[in-house]
C-alpha atoms as a PDB file:
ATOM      1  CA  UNK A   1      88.815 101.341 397.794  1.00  0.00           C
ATOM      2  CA  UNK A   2      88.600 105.151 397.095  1.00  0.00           C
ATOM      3  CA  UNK A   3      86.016 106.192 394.569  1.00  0.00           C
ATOM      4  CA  UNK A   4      88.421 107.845 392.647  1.00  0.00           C
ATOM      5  CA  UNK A   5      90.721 104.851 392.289  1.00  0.00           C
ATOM      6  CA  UNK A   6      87.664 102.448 391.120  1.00  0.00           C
ATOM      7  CA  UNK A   7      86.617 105.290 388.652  1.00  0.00           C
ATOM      8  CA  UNK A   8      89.762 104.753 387.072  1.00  0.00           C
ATOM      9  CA  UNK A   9      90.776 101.333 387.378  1.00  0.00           C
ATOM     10  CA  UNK A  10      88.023  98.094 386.550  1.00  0.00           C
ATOM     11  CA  UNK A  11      88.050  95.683 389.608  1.00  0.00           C
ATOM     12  CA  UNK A  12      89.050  91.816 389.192  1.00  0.00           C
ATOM     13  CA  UNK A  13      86.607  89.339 390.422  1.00  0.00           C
ATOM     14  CA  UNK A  14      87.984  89.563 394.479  1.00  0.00           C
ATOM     15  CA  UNK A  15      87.387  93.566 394.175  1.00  0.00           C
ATOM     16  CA  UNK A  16      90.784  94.480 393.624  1.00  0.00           C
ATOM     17  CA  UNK A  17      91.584  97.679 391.317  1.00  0.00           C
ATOM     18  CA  UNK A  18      93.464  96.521 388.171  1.00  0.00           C
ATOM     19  CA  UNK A  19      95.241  98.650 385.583  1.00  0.00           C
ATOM     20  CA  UNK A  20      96.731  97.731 381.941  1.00  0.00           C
ATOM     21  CA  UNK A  21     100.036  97.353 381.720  1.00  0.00           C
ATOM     22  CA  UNK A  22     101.341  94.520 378.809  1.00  0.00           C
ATOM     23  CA  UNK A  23      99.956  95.725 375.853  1.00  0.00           C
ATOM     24  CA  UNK A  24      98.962  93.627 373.149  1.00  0.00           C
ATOM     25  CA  UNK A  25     102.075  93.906 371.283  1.00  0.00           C
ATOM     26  CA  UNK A  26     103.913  92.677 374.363  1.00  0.00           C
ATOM     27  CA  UNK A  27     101.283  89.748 375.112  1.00  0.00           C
ATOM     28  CA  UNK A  28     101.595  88.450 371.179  1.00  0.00           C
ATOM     29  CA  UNK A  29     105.360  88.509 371.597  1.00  0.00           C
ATOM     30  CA  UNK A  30     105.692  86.512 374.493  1.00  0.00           C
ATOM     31  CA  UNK A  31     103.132  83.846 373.471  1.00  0.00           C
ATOM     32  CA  UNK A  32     104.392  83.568 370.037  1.00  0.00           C
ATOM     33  CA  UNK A  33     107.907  82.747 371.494  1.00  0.00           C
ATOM     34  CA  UNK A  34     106.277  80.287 374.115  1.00  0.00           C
ATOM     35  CA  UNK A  35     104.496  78.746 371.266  1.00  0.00           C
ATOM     36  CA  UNK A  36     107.236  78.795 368.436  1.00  0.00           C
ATOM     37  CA  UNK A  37     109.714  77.239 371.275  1.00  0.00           C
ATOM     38  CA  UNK A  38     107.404  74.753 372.286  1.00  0.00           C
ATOM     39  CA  UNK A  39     106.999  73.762 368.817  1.00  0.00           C
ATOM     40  CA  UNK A  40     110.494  74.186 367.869  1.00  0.00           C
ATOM     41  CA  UNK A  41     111.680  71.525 370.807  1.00  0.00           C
ATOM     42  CA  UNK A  42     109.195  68.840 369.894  1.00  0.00           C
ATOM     43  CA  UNK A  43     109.458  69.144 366.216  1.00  0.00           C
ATOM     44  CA  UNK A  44     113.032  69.599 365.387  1.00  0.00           C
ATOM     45  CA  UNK A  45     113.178  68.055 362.110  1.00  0.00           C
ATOM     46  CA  UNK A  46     115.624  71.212 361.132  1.00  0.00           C
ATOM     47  CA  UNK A  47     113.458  71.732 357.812  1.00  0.00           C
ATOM     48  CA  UNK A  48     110.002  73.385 356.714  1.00  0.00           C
ATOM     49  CA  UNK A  49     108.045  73.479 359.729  1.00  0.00           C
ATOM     50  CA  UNK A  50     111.050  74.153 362.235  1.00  0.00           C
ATOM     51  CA  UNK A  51     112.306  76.767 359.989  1.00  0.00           C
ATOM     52  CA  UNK A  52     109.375  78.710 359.520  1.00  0.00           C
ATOM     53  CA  UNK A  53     108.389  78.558 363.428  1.00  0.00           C
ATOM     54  CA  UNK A  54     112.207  80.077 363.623  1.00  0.00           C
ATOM     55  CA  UNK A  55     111.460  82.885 361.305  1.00  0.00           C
ATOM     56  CA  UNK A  56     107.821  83.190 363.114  1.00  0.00           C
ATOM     57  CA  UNK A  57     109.745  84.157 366.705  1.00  0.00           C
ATOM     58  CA  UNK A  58     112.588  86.516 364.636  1.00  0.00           C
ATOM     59  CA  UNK A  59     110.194  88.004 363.305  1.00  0.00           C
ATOM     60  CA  UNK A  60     108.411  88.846 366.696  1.00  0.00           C
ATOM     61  CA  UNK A  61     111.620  89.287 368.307  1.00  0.00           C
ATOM     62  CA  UNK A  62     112.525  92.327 365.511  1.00  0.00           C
ATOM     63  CA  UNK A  63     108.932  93.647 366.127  1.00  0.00           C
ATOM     64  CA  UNK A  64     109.503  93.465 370.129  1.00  0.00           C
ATOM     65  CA  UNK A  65     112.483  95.203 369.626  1.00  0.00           C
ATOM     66  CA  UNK A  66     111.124  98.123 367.497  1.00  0.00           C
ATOM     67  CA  UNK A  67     108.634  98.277 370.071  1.00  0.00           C
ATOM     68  CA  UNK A  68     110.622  98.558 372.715  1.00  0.00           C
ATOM     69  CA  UNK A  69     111.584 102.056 371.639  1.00  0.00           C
ATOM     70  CA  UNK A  70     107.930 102.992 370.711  1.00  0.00           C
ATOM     71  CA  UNK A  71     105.448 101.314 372.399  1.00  0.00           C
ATOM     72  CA  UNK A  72     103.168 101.775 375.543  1.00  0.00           C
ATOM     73  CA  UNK A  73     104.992 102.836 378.817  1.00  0.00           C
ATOM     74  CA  UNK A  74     105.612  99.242 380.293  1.00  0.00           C
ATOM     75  CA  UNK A  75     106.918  98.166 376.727  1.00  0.00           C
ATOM     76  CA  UNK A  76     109.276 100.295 376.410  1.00  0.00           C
ATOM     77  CA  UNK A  77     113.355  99.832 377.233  1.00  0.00           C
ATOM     78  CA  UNK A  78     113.808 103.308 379.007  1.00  0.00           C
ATOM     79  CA  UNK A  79     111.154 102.318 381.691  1.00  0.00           C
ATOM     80  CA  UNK A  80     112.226  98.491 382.867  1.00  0.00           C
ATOM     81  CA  UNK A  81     115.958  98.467 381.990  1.00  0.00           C
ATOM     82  CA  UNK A  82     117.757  99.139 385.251  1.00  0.00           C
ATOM     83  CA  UNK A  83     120.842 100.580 386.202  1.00  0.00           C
ATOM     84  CA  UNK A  84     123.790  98.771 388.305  1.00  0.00           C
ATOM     85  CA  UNK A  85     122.447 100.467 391.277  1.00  0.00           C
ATOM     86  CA  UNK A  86     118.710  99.938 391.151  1.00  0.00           C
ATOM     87  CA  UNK A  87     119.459  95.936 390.279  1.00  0.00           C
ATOM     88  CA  UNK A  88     121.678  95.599 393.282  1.00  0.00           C
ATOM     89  CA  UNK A  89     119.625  97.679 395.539  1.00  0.00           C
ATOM     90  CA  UNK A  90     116.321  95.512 394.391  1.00  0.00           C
ATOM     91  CA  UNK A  91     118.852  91.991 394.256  1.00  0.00           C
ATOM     92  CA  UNK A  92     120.168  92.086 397.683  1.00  0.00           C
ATOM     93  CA  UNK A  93     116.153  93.558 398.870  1.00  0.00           C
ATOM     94  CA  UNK A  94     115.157  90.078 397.263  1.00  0.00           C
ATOM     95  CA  UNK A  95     117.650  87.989 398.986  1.00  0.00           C
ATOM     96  CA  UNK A  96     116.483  88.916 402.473  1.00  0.00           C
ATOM     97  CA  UNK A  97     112.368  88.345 400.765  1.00  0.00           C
ATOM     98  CA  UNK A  98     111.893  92.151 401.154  1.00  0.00           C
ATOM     99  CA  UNK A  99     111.915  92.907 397.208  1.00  0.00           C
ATOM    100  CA  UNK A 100     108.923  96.078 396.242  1.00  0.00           C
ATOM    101  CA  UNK A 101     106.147  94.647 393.884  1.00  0.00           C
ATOM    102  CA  UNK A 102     106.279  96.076 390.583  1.00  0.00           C
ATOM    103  CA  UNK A 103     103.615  97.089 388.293  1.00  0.00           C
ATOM    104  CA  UNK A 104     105.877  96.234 385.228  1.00  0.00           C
ATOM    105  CA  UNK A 105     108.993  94.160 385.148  1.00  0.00           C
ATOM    106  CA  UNK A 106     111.035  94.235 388.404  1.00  0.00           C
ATOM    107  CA  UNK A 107     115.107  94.688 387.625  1.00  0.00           C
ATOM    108  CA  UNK A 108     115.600  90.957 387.842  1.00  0.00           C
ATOM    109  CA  UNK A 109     112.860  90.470 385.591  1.00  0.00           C
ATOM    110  CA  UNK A 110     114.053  92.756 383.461  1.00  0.00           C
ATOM    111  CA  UNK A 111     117.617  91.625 383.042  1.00  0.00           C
ATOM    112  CA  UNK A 112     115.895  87.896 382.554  1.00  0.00           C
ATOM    113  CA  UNK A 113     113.973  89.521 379.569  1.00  0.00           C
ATOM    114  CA  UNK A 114     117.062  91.372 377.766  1.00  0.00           C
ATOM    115  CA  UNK A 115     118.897  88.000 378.339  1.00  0.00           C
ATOM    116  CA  UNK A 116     116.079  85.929 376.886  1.00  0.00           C
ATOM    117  CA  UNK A 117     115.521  87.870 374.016  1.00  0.00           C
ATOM    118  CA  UNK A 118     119.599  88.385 372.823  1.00  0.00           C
ATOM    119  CA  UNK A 119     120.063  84.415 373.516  1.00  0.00           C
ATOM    120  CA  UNK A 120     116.630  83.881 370.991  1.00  0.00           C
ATOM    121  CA  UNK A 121     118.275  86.751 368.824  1.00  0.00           C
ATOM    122  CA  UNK A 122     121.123  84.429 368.462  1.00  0.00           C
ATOM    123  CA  UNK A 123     119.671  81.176 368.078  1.00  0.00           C
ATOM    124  CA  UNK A 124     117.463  82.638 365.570  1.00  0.00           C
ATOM    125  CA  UNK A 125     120.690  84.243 363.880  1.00  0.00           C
ATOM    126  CA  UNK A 126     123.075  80.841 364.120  1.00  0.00           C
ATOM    127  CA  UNK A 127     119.921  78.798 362.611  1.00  0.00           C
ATOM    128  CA  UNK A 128     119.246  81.325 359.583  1.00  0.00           C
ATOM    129  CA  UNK A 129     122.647  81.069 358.811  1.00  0.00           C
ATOM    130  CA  UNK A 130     122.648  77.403 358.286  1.00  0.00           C
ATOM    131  CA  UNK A 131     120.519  77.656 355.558  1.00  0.00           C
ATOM    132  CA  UNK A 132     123.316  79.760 353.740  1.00  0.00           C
ATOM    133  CA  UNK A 133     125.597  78.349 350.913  1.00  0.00           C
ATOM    134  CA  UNK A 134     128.924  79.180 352.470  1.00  0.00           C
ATOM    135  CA  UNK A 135     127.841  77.470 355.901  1.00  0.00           C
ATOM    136  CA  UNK A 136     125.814  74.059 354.363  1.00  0.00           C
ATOM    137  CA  UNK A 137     128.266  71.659 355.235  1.00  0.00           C
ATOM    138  CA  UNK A 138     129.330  73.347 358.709  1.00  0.00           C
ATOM    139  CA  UNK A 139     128.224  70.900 361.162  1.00  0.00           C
ATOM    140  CA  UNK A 140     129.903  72.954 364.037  1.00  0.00           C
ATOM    141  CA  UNK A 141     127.602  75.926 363.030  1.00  0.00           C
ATOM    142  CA  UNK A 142     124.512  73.608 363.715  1.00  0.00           C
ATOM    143  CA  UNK A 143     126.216  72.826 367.332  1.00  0.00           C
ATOM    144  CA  UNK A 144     126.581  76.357 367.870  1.00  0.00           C
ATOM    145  CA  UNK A 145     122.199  76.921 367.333  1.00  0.00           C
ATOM    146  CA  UNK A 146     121.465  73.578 369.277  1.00  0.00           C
ATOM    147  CA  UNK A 147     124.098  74.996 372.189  1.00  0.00           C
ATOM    148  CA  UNK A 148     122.122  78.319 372.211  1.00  0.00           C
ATOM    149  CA  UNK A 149     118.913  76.777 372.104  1.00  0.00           C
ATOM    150  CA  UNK A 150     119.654  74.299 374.826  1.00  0.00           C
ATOM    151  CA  UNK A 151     121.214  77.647 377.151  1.00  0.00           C
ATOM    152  CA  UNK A 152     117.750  78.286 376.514  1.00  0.00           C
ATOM    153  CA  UNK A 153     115.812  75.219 378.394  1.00  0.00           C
ATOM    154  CA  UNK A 154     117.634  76.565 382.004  1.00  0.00           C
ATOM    155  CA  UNK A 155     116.617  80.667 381.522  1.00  0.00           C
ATOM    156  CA  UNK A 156     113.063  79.538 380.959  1.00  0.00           C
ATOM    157  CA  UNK A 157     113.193  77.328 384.154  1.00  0.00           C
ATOM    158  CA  UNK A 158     114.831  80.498 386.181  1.00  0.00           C
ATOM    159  CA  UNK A 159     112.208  82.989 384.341  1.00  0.00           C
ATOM    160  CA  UNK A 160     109.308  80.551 385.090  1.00  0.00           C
ATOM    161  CA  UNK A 161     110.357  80.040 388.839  1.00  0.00           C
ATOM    162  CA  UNK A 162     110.681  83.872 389.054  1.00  0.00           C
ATOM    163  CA  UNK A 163     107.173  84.245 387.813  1.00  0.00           C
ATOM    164  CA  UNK A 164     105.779  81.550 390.153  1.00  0.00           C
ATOM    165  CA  UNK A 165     107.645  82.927 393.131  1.00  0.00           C
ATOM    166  CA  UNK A 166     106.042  86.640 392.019  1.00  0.00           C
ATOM    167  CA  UNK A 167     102.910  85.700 391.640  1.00  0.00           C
ATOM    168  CA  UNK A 168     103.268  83.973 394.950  1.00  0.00           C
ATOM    169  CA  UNK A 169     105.453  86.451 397.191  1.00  0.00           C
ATOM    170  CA  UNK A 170     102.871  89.326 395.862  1.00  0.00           C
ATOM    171  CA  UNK A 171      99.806  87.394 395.649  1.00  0.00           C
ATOM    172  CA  UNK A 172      99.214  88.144 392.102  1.00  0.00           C
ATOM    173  CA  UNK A 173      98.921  85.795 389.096  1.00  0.00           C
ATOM    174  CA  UNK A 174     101.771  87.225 386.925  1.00  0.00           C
ATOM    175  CA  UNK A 175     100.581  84.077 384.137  1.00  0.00           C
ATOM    176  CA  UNK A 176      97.041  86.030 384.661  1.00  0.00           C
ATOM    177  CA  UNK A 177      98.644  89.409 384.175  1.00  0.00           C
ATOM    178  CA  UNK A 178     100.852  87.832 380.550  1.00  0.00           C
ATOM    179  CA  UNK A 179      96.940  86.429 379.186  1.00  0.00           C
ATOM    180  CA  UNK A 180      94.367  89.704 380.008  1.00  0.00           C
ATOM    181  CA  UNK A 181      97.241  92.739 379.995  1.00  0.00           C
ATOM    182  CA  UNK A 182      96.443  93.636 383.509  1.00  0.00           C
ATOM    183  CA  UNK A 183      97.690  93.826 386.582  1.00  0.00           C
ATOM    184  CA  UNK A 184      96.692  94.830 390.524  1.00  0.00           C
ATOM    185  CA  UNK A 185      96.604  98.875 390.535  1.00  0.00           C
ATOM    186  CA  UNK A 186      98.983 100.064 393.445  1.00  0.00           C
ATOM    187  CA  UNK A 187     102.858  99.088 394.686  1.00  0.00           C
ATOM    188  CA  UNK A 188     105.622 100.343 393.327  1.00  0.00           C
ATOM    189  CA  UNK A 189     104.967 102.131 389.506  1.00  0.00           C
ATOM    190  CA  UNK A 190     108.207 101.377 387.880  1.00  0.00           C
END
């Protein structure tokens, strides 16, 4: 490793340059929304606690947002949101297993993150508006925020296999990366 590139970059424990990438503002998001769903699909009583855990991950979700326009480079949407052309080029390079690493979110990864956070946008949406007057007897509108949050059990299962198969297929522990904010300097910067 070049003297400059240590200089610049702290080492992990096997000597490998690392540089920050998810910023703490990133890491709180994602945890709270592990958390609050975690929480949310073992205690689904539908009143105080599940509630509040709702508002908990809106809340994060409007902050994410915001700081998705503001925040540090790999946080923002104008760095990871990819066009047609870049998501086919890197989709069809994954099919045949020769995908580039990524410092921040790959295009797939991206696309799983905008889909993630509009379907928790609208679960969080359909379940605040059960609590209003006009909509307290509308049993299909509680139907609609289980359906959503159900669609959400299979995207975490994708996003979670995408991570493992990452973390394996660039031998780098993306979970790792999600806890300390760092990530193995080099590959591709995008």
């Amino acid at each position: 490793m070049s003297d400059t590139l240590s200089r610049h970059h702290p080492v992990d424990s096997s000597g490998q340059a690392e540089r920050p990438v998810w910023d703490f503002v990133v890491r709180l998001f994602h945890w709270t929304v592990v958390a609050g769903c975690l929480i949310n699909f073992v205690i689904d009583d539908g009143k105080l606690v599940h509630r509040w855990v709702g508002y908990t991950i809106a809340g994060a979700l409007v902050i994410r947002i915001l700081w998705g326009f503001v925040g540090s480079r790999h946080a923002r949407f104008r760095d990871f949101i990819p066009s047609w052309t870049r998501l086919r080029r890197y989709g069809l390079a994954a099919l045949a297993f020769r995908e580039p690493r990524h410092v921040g979110h790959n295009p797939l990864g991206a696309v799983m993150i905008l889909a993630l956070m509009a379907l928790l946008a609208l679960i969080a949406l359909s379940g605040w508006m059960t609590t209003w007057d006009i909509f307290t007897r509308a049993k299909w509108l509680e139907e609609v925020h289980e359906a959503f949050a159900n669609l959400l059990l299979p995207l975490v299962a994708v996003h979670v296999a995408g991570v493992l198969y990452g973390s394996l297929r660039h031998g780098e522990n993306l979970v790792k990366a999600m806890i300390t904010g760092r990530k193995r300097a080099g590959g591709n910067q995008a």
